[in-house]
Protein backbone atom coordinates (compact mmCIF):
# COMPACT_ATOMS: atom_id res chain seq x y z
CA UNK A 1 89.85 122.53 62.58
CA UNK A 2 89.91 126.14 63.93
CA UNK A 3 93.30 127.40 65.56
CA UNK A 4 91.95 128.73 68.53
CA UNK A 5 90.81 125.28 69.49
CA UNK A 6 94.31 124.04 69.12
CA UNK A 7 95.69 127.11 71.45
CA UNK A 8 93.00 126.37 73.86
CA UNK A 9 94.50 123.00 73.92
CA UNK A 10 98.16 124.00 73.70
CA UNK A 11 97.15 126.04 77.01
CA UNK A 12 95.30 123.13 78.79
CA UNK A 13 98.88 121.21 77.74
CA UNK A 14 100.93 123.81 79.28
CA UNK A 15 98.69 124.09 82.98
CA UNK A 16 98.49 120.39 83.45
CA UNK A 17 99.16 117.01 81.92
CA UNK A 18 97.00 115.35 84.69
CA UNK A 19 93.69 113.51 83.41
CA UNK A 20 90.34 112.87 85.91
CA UNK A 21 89.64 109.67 84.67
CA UNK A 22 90.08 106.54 86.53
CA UNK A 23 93.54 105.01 86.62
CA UNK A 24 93.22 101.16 86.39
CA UNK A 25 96.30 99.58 86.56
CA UNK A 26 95.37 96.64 84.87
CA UNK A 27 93.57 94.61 81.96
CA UNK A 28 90.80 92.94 83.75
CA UNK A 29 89.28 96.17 84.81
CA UNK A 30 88.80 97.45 80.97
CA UNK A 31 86.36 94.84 79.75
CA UNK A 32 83.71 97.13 80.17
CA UNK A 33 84.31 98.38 76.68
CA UNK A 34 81.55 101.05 76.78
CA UNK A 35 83.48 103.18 79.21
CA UNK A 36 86.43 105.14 78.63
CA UNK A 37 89.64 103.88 80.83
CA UNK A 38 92.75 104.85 81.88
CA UNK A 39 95.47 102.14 82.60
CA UNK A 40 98.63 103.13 83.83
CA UNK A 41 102.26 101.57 84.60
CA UNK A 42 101.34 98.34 82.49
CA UNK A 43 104.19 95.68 82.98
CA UNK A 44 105.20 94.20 79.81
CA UNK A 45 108.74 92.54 81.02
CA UNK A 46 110.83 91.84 83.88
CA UNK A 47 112.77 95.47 83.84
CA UNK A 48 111.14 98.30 85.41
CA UNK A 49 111.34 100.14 82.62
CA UNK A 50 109.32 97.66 80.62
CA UNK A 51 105.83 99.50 81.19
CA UNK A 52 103.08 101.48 79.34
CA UNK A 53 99.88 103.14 79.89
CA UNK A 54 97.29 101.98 77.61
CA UNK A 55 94.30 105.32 77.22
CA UNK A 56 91.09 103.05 75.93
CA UNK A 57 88.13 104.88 74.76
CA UNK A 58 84.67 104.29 74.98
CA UNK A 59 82.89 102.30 73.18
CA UNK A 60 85.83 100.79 71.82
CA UNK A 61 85.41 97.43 69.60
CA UNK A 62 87.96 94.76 68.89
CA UNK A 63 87.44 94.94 65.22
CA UNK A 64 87.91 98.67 64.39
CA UNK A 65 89.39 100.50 67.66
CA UNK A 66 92.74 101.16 66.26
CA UNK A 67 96.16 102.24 68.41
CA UNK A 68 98.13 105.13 68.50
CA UNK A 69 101.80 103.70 70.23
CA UNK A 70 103.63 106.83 71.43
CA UNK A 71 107.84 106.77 72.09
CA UNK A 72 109.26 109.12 73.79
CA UNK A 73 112.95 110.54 72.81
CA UNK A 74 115.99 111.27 74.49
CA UNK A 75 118.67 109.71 72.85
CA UNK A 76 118.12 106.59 73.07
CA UNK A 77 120.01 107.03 76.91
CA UNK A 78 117.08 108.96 78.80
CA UNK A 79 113.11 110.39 78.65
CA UNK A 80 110.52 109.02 80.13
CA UNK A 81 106.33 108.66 78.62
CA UNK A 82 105.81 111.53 80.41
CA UNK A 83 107.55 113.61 78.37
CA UNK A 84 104.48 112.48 75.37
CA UNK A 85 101.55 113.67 77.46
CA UNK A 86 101.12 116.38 75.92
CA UNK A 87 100.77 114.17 72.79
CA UNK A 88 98.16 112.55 74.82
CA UNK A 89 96.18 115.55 75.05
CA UNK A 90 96.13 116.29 71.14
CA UNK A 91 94.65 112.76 70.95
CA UNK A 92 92.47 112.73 73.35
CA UNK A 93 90.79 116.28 72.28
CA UNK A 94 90.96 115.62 68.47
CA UNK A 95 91.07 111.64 67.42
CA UNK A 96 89.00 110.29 70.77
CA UNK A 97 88.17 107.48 68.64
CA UNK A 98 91.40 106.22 68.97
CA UNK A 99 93.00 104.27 72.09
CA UNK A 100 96.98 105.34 72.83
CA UNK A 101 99.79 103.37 74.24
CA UNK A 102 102.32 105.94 75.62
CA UNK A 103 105.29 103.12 76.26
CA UNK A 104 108.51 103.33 78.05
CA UNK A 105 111.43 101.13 76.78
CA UNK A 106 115.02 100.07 78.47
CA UNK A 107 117.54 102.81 78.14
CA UNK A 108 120.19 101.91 76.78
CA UNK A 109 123.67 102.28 79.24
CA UNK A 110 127.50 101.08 78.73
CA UNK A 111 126.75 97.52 78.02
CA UNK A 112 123.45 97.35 76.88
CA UNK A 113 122.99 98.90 73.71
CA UNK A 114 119.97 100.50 72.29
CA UNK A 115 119.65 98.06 69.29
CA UNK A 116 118.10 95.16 68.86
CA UNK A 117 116.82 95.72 72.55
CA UNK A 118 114.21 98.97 72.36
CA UNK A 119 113.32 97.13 68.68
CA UNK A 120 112.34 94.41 70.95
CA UNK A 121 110.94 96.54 73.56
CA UNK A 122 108.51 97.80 71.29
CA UNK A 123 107.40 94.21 69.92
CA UNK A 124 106.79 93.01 73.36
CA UNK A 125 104.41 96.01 73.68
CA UNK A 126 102.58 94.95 70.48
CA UNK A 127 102.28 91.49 71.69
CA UNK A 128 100.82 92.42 74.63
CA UNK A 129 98.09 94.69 73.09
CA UNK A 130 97.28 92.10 70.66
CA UNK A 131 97.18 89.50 73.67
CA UNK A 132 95.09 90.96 76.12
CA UNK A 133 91.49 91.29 76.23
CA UNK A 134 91.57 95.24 75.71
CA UNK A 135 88.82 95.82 73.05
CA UNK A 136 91.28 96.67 70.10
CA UNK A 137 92.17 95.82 66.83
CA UNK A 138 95.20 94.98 65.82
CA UNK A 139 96.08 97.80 63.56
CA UNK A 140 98.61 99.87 64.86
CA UNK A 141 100.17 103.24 64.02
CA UNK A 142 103.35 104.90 65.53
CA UNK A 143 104.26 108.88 66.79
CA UNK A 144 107.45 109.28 67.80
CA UNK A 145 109.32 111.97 69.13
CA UNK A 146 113.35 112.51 68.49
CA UNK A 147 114.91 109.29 68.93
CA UNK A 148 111.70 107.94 69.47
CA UNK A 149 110.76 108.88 66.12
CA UNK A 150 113.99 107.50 64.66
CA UNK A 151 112.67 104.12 66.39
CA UNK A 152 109.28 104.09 65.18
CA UNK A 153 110.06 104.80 62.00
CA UNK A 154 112.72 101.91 62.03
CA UNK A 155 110.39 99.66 63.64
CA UNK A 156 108.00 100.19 61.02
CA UNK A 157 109.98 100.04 58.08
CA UNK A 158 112.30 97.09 58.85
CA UNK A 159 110.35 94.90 61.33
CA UNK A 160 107.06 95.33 61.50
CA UNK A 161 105.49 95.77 57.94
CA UNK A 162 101.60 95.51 59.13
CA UNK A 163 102.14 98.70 61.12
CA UNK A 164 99.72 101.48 59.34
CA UNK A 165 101.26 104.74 59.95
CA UNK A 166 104.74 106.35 60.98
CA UNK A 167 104.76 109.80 62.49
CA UNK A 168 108.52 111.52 62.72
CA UNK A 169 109.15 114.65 64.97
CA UNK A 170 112.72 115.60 64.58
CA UNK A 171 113.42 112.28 64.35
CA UNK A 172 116.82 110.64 63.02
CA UNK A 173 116.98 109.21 59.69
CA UNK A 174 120.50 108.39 58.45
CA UNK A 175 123.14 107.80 60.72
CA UNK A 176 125.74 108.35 57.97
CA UNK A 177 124.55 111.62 56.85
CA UNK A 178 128.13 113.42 56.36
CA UNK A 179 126.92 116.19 59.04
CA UNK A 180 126.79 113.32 61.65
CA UNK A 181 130.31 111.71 60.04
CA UNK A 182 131.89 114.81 60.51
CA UNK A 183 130.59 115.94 64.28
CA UNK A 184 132.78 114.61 66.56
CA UNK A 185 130.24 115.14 69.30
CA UNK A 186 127.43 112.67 67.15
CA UNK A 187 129.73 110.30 66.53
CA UNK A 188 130.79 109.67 70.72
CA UNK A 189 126.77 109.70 71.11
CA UNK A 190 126.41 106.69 68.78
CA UNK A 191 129.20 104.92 69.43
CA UNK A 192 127.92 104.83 73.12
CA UNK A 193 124.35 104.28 72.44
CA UNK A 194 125.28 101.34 69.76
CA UNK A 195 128.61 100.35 71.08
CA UNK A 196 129.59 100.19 67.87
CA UNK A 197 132.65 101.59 66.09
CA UNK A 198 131.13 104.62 63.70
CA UNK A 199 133.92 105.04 61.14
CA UNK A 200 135.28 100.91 60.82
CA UNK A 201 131.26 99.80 60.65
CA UNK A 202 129.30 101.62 58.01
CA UNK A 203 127.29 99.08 57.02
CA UNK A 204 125.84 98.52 60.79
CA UNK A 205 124.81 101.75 61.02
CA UNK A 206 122.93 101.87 57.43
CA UNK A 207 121.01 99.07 58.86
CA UNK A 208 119.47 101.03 61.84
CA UNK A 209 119.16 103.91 59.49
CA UNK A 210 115.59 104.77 58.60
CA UNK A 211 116.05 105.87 54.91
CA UNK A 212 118.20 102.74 53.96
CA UNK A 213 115.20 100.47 55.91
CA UNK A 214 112.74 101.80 53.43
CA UNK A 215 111.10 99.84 50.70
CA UNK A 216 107.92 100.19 48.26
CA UNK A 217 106.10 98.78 51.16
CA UNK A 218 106.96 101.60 53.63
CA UNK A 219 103.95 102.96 55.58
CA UNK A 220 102.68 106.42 54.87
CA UNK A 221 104.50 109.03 56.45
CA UNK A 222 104.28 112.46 58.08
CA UNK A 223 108.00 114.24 58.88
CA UNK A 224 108.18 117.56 61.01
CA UNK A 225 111.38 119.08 61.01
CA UNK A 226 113.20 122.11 62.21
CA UNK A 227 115.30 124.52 59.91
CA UNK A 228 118.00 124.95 62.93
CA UNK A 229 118.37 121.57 64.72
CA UNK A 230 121.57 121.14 66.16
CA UNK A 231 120.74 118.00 66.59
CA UNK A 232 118.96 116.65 63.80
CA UNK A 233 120.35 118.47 60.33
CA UNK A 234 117.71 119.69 57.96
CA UNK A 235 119.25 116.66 55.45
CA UNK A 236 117.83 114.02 57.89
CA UNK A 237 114.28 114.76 57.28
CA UNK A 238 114.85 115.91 53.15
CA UNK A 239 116.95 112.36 53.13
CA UNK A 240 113.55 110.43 54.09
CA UNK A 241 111.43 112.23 51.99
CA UNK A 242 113.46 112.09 48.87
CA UNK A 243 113.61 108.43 49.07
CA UNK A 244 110.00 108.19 49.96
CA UNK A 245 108.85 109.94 47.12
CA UNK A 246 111.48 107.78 44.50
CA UNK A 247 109.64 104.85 46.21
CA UNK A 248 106.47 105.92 45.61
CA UNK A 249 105.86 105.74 49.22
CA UNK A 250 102.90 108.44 50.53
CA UNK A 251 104.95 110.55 52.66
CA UNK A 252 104.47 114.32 54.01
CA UNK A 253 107.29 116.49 54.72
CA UNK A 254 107.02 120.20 56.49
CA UNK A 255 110.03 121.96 57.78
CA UNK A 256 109.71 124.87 60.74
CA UNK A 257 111.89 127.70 61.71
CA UNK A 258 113.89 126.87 64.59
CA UNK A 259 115.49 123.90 66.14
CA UNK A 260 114.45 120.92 67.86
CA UNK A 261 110.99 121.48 68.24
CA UNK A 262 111.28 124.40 69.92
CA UNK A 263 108.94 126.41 67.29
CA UNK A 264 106.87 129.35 67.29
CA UNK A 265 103.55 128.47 69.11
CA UNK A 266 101.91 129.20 65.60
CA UNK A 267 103.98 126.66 63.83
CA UNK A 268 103.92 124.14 66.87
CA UNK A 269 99.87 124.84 66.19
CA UNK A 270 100.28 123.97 62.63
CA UNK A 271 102.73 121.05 62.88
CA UNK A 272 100.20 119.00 65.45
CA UNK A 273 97.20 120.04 63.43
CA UNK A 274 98.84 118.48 60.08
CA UNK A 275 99.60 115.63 62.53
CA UNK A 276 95.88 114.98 63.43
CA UNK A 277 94.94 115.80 59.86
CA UNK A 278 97.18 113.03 58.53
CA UNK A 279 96.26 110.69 61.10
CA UNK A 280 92.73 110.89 60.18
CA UNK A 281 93.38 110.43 56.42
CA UNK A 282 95.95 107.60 56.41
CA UNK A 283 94.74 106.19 59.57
């Protein structure tokens, strides 16, 4: 894969996000399976913000088209799918093969909490790929993005043990890490995304931790990570990998200069092309 094909991309990413291709807004219109489609705002539940788009390719064949399911971040509270097309791009240029389900999930607010419901969220979104007559397999791999990533990786590890693949970016691993016990600020944001009590429940929050979740029978792994996150500590993504490798659990782990995500273009370069590298190998 030569570099100046990803910053050609990374370009293309920048100008637009907008695709030419049809925008079907629903299953019946992709049974053609020999023709690419795009299918946006699909309803999965009663909430508005129950909906995906589902990117099919051509040629696609219900026995070996596999899924790439895309989450969004923003703290569990905010974000949008839109904020992963430029994921859609990378996928699109370098793994056509694959189809992608960019998803949006219910916020959570005072009230509703993010957990079990965006765990949910993103089961109803595998039901309905596996349900509807899309031309795709059932095997299923996960990018994530933030707190995205924290809930793809937490998906996969704790609920959903026939996913194939987790992919982290910045994503949060252990919510009692002693830099997020300590950080007044963290602790308000989980207490109001959880509504939870941080200090008197430990135990809750190990079980929506990542690196706790994690067994022998984790999925392979890719982590990208920035050396000055003031968000997500350096010990979030080391935490994963360490127990990873004790578990014998394939896992890759590459660390950037800078913070969250906002990298060098050269290391943004490197960090999605190790992300389409290990997609193609484990996936």
């Amino acid at each position: 894969m030569k570099i100046k094909h990803f910053l050609h991309l990374f370009i293309v990413v920048l100008i637009s996000l907008t695709f030419s291709c049809s925008s079907d807004t629903n299953s019946s219109q992709a049974t053609d399976f020999s023709q690419e489609k795009n299918l946006f705002n699909i309803s999965y539940g009663t909430n508005n913000q129950q909906v995906f788009d589902l990117y099919l390719p051509a040629n696609r064949n219900a026995n070996t088209t596999k899924t790439l399911i895309l989450i969004h971040g923003g703290g569990w509270t905010s974000g949008d799918k839109a904020d992963m097309n430029y994921i859609v791009n990378i996928i699109k240029q370098y793994l056509p093969n694959y189809a992608i389900a960019n998803i949006n999930y219910r916020l959570a607010t005072i009230g509703n909490p993010a957990f079990p419901m965006q765990i949910n969220d993103i089961e109803s979104v595998i039901m309905k790929l596996e349900n509807e007559n899309y031309g795709i397999s059932d095997q299923f791999g996960f990018i994530g993005v933030s707190a995205g990533a924290h809930l793809s990786l937490l998906y996969g590890y704790a609920h959903n043990p026939d996913v194939k693949i987790v992919c982290s970016i910045v994503g949060p691993t252990d919510f009692n890490d002693v830099n997020y016990t300590s950080n007044p600020f963290m602790v308000e944001l989980f207490q109001g995304v959880t509504g939870v009590n941080y200090a008197a429940n430990p135990s809750y929050y190990n079980q929506i931790s990542p690196v706790y979740r994690a067994t022998a029978n984790a999925q392979p792994t890719i982590m990208l990570y920035g050396n000055a996150d003031p968000l997500i500590p350096t010990t979030q993504g080391q935490s994963l990998h360490n127990k990873l490798n004790q578990l014998g659990v394939y896992n890759e782990f590459y660390l950037y200069n800078g913070g969250h995500g906002d990298w060098s273009i050269p290391d943004q370069l490197d960090a999605y092309g190790k992300l389409v590298t290990f997609i193609q190998n484990k996936f």
